[in-house]
C-alpha atoms as a PDB file:
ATOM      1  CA  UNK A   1     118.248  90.860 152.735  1.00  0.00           C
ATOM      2  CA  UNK A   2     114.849  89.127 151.729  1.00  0.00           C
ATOM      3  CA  UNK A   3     111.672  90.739 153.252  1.00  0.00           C
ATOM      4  CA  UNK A   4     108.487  88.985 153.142  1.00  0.00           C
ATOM      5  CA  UNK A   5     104.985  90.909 153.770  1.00  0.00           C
ATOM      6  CA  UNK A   6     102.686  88.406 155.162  1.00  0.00           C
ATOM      7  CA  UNK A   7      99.340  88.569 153.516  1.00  0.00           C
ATOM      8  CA  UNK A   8      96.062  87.164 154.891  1.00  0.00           C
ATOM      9  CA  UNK A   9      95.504  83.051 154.596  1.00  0.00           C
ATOM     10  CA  UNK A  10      93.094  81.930 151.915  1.00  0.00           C
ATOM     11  CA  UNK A  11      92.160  78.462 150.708  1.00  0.00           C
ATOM     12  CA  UNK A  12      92.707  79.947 147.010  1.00  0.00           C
ATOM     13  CA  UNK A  13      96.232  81.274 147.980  1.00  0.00           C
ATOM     14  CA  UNK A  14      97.281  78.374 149.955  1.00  0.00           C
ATOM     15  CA  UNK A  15      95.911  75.310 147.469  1.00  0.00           C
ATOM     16  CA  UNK A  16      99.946  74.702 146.327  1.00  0.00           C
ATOM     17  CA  UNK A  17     100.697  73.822 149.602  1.00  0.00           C
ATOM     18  CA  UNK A  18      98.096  72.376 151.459  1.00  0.00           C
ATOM     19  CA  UNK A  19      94.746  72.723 153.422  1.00  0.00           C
ATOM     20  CA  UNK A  20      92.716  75.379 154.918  1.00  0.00           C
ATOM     21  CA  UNK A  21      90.752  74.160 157.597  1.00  0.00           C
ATOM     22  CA  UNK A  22      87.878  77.019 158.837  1.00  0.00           C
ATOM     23  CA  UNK A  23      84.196  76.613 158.655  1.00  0.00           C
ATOM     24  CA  UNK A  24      82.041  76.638 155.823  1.00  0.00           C
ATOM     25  CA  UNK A  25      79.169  79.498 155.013  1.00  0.00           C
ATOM     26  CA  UNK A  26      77.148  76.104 155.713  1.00  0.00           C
ATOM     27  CA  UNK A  27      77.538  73.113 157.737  1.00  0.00           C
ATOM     28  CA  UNK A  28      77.661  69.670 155.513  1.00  0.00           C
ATOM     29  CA  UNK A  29      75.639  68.023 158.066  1.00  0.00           C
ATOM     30  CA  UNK A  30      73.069  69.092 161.126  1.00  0.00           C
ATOM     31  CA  UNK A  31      73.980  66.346 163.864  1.00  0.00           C
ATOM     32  CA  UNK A  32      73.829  66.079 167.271  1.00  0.00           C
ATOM     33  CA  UNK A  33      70.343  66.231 168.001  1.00  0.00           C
ATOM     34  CA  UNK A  34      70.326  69.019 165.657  1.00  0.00           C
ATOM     35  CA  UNK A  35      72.459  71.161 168.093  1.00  0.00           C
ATOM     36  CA  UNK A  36      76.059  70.687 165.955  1.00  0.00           C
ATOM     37  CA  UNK A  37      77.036  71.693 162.313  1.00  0.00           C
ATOM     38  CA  UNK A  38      79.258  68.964 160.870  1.00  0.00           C
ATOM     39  CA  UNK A  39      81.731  70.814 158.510  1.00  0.00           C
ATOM     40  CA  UNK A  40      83.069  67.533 157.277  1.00  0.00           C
ATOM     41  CA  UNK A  41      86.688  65.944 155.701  1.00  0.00           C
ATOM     42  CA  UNK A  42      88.322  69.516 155.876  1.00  0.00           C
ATOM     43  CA  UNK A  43      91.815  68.220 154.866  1.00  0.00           C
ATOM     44  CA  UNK A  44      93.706  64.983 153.271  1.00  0.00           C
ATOM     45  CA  UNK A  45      95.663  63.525 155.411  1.00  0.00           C
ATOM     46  CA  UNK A  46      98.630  61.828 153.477  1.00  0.00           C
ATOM     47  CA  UNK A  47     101.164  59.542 154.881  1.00  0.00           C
ATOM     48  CA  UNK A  48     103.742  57.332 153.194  1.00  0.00           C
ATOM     49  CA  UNK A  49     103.163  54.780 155.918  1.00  0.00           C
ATOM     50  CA  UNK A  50     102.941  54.690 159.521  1.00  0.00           C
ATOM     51  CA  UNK A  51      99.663  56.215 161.004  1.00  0.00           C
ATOM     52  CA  UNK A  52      98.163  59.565 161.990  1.00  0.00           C
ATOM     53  CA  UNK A  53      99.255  60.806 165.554  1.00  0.00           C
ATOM     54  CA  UNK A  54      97.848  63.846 168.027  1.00  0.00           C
ATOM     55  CA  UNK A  55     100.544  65.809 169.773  1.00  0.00           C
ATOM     56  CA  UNK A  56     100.403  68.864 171.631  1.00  0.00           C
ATOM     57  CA  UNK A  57     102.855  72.316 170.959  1.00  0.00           C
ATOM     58  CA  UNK A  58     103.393  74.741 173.374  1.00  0.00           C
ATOM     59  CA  UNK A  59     104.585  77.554 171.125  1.00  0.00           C
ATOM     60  CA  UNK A  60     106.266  80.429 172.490  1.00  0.00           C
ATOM     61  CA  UNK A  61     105.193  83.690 170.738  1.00  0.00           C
ATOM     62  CA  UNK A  62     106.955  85.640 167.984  1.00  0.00           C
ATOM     63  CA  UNK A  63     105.995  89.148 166.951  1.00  0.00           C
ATOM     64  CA  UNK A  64     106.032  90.553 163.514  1.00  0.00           C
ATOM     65  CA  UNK A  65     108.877  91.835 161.814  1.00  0.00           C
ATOM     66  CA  UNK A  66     110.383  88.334 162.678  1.00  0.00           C
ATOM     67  CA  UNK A  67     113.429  86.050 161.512  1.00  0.00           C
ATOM     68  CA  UNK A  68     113.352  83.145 160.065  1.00  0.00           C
ATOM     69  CA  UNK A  69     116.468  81.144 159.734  1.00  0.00           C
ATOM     70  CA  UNK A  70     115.081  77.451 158.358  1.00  0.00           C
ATOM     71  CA  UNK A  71     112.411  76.131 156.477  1.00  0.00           C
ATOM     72  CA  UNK A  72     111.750  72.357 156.871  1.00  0.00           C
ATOM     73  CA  UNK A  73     109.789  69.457 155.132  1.00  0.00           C
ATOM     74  CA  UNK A  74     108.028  65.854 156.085  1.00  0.00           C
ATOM     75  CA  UNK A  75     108.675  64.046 152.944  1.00  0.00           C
ATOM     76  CA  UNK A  76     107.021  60.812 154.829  1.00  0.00           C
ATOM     77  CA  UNK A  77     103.357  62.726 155.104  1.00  0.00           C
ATOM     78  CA  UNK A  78     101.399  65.634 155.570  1.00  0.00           C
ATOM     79  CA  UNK A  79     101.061  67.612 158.982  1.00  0.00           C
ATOM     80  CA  UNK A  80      98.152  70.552 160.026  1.00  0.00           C
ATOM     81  CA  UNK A  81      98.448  72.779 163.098  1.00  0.00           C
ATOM     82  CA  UNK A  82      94.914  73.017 164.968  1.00  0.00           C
ATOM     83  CA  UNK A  83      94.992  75.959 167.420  1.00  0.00           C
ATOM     84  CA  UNK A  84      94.010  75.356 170.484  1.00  0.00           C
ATOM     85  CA  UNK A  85      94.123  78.869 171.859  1.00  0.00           C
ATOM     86  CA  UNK A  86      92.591  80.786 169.272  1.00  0.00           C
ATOM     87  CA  UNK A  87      96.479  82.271 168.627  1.00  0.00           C
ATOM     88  CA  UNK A  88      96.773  83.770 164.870  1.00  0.00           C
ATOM     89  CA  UNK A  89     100.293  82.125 163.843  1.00  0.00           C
ATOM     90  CA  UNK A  90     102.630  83.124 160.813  1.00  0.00           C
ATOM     91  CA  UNK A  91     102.368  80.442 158.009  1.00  0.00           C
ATOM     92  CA  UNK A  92     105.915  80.410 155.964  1.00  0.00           C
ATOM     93  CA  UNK A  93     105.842  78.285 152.383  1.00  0.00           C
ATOM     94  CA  UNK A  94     107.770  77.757 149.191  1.00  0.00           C
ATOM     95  CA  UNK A  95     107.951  75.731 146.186  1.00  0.00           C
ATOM     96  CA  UNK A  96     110.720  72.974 145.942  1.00  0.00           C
ATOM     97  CA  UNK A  97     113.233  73.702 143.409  1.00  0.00           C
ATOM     98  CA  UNK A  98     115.279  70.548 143.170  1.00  0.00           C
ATOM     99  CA  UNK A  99     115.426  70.061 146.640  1.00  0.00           C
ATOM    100  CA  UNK A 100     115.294  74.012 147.754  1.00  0.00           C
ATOM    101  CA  UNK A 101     113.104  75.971 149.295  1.00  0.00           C
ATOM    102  CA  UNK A 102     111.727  78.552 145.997  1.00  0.00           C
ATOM    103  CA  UNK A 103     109.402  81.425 146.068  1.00  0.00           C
ATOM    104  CA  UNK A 104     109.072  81.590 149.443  1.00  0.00           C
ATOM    105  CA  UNK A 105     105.514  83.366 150.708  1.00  0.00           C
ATOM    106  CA  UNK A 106     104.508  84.419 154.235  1.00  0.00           C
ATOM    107  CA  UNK A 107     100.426  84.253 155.524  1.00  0.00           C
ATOM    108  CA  UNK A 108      99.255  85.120 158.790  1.00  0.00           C
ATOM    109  CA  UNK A 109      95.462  83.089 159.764  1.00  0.00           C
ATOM    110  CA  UNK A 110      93.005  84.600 161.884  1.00  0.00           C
ATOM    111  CA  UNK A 111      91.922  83.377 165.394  1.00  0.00           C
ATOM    112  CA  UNK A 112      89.310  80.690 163.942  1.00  0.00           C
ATOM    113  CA  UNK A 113      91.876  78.800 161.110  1.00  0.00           C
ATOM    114  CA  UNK A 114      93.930  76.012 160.842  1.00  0.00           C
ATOM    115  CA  UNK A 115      96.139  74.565 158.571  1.00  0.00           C
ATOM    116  CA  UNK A 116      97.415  70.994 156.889  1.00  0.00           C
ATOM    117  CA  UNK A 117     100.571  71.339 154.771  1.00  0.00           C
ATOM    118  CA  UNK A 118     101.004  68.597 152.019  1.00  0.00           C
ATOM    119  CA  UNK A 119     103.700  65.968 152.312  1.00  0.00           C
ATOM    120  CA  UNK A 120     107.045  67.234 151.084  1.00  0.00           C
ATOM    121  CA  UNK A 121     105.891  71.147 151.345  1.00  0.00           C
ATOM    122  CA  UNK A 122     108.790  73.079 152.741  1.00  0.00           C
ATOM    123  CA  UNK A 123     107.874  75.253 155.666  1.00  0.00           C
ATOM    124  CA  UNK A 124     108.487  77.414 158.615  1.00  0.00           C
ATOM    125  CA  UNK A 125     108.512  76.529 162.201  1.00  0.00           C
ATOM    126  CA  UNK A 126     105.325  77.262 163.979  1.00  0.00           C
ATOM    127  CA  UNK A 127     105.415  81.111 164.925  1.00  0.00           C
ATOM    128  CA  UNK A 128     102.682  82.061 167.363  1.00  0.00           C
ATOM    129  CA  UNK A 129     101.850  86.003 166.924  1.00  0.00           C
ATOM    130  CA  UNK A 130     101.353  88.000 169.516  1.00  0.00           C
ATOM    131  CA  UNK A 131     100.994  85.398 172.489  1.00  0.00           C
ATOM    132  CA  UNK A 132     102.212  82.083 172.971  1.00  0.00           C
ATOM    133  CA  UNK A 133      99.916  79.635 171.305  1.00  0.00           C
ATOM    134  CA  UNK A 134      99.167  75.360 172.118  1.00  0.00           C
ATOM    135  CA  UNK A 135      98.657  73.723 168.826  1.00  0.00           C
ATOM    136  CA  UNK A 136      97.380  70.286 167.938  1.00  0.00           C
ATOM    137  CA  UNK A 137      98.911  68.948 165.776  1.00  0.00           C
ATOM    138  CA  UNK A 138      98.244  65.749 163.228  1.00  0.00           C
ATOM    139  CA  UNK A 139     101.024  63.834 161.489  1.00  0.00           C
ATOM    140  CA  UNK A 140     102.515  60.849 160.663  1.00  0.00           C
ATOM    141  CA  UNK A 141     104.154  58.820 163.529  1.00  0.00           C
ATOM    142  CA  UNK A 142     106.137  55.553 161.929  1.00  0.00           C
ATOM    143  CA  UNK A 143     110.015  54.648 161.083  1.00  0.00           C
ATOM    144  CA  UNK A 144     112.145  56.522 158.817  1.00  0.00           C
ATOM    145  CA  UNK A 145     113.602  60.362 158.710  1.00  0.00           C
ATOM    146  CA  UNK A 146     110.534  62.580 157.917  1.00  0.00           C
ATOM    147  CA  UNK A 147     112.273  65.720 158.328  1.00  0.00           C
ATOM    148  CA  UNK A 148     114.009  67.707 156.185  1.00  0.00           C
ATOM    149  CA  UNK A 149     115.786  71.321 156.791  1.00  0.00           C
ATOM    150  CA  UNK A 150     117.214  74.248 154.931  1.00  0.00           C
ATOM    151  CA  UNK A 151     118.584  76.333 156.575  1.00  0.00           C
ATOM    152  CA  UNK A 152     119.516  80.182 154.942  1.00  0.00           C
ATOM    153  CA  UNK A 153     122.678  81.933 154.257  1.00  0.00           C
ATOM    154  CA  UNK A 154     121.078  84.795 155.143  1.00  0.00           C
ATOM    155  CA  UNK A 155     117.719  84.802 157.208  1.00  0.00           C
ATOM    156  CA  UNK A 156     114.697  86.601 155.910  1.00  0.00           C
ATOM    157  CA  UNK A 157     112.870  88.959 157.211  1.00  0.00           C
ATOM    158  CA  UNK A 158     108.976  88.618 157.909  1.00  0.00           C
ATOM    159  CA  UNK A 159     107.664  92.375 157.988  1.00  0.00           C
ATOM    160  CA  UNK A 160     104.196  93.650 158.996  1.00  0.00           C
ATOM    161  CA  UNK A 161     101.218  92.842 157.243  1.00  0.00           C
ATOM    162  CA  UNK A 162      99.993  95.312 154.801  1.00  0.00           C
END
């Protein structure tokens, strides 16, 4: 049996397989009547074609040590999860190794981060933790399969943080 510790999310950690979106130490821009910190182009957006689309996931919540069975990918274009309840969630990533899923690696964002994973990164479902979580989420909407799944022999395990 595989068993993953989830570590915290970083930008530095993450840069293989996509975006962190949180705020800056600084604002790029004041706007707003100087009342609102623009923190500006936080992710790239990627799509093979087609164009970017807002929907809304009602997650329900998982708790930690969890399962996961699959990992899945949008070949087509990139996709971020925006919380919209403040909800940490469980990010799940790996390396493609000819078409698998490879050194997989669990992180866990805080209340205030989001997250855009690059077109063709394998991933986990979206795992609320703690409390169910509503997501917005941005991806490509357009013809064609954009989804891809693996799903494991055996599942692995997601344990506590450490």
């Amino acid at each position: 049996m595989t068993v993953l510790t989830p570590r915290p999310l970083t930008q530095a950690d993450f840069e293989p397989f996509g975006d962190v979106i949180e705020l800056r130490a600084q604002p790029d821009k004041i706007i707003n009547q100087g009342m609102c910190g623009r923190h500006h182009d936080l992710a790239a957006l990627d799509f093979a074609d087609g164009r970017a689309g807002i929907s809304l996931f009602d997650a329900e919540a998982r708790h930690l040590p969890c399962e996961v069975a699959l990992v899945e990918r949008h070949p087509l274009g990139s996709q971020a999860f925006v919380p919209m309840s403040g909800t940490p969630f469980l990010v799940i990533v790996a390396e493609d190794n000819g078409g698998t899923p490879a050194n997989i690696q669990a992180f866990v964002t805080h209340p205030r981060q989001s997250v855009n994973l690059h077109r063709g990164v394998w991933h986990g479902v979206l795992c609320p933790l703690g409390e169910r979580g509503l997501y917005a989420v941005v991806d490509r909407i357009g013809p064609g399969d954009n989804l891809e799944e693996h799903w494991f022999d055996t599942p692995l395990t997601v344990g506590p943080m450490t």
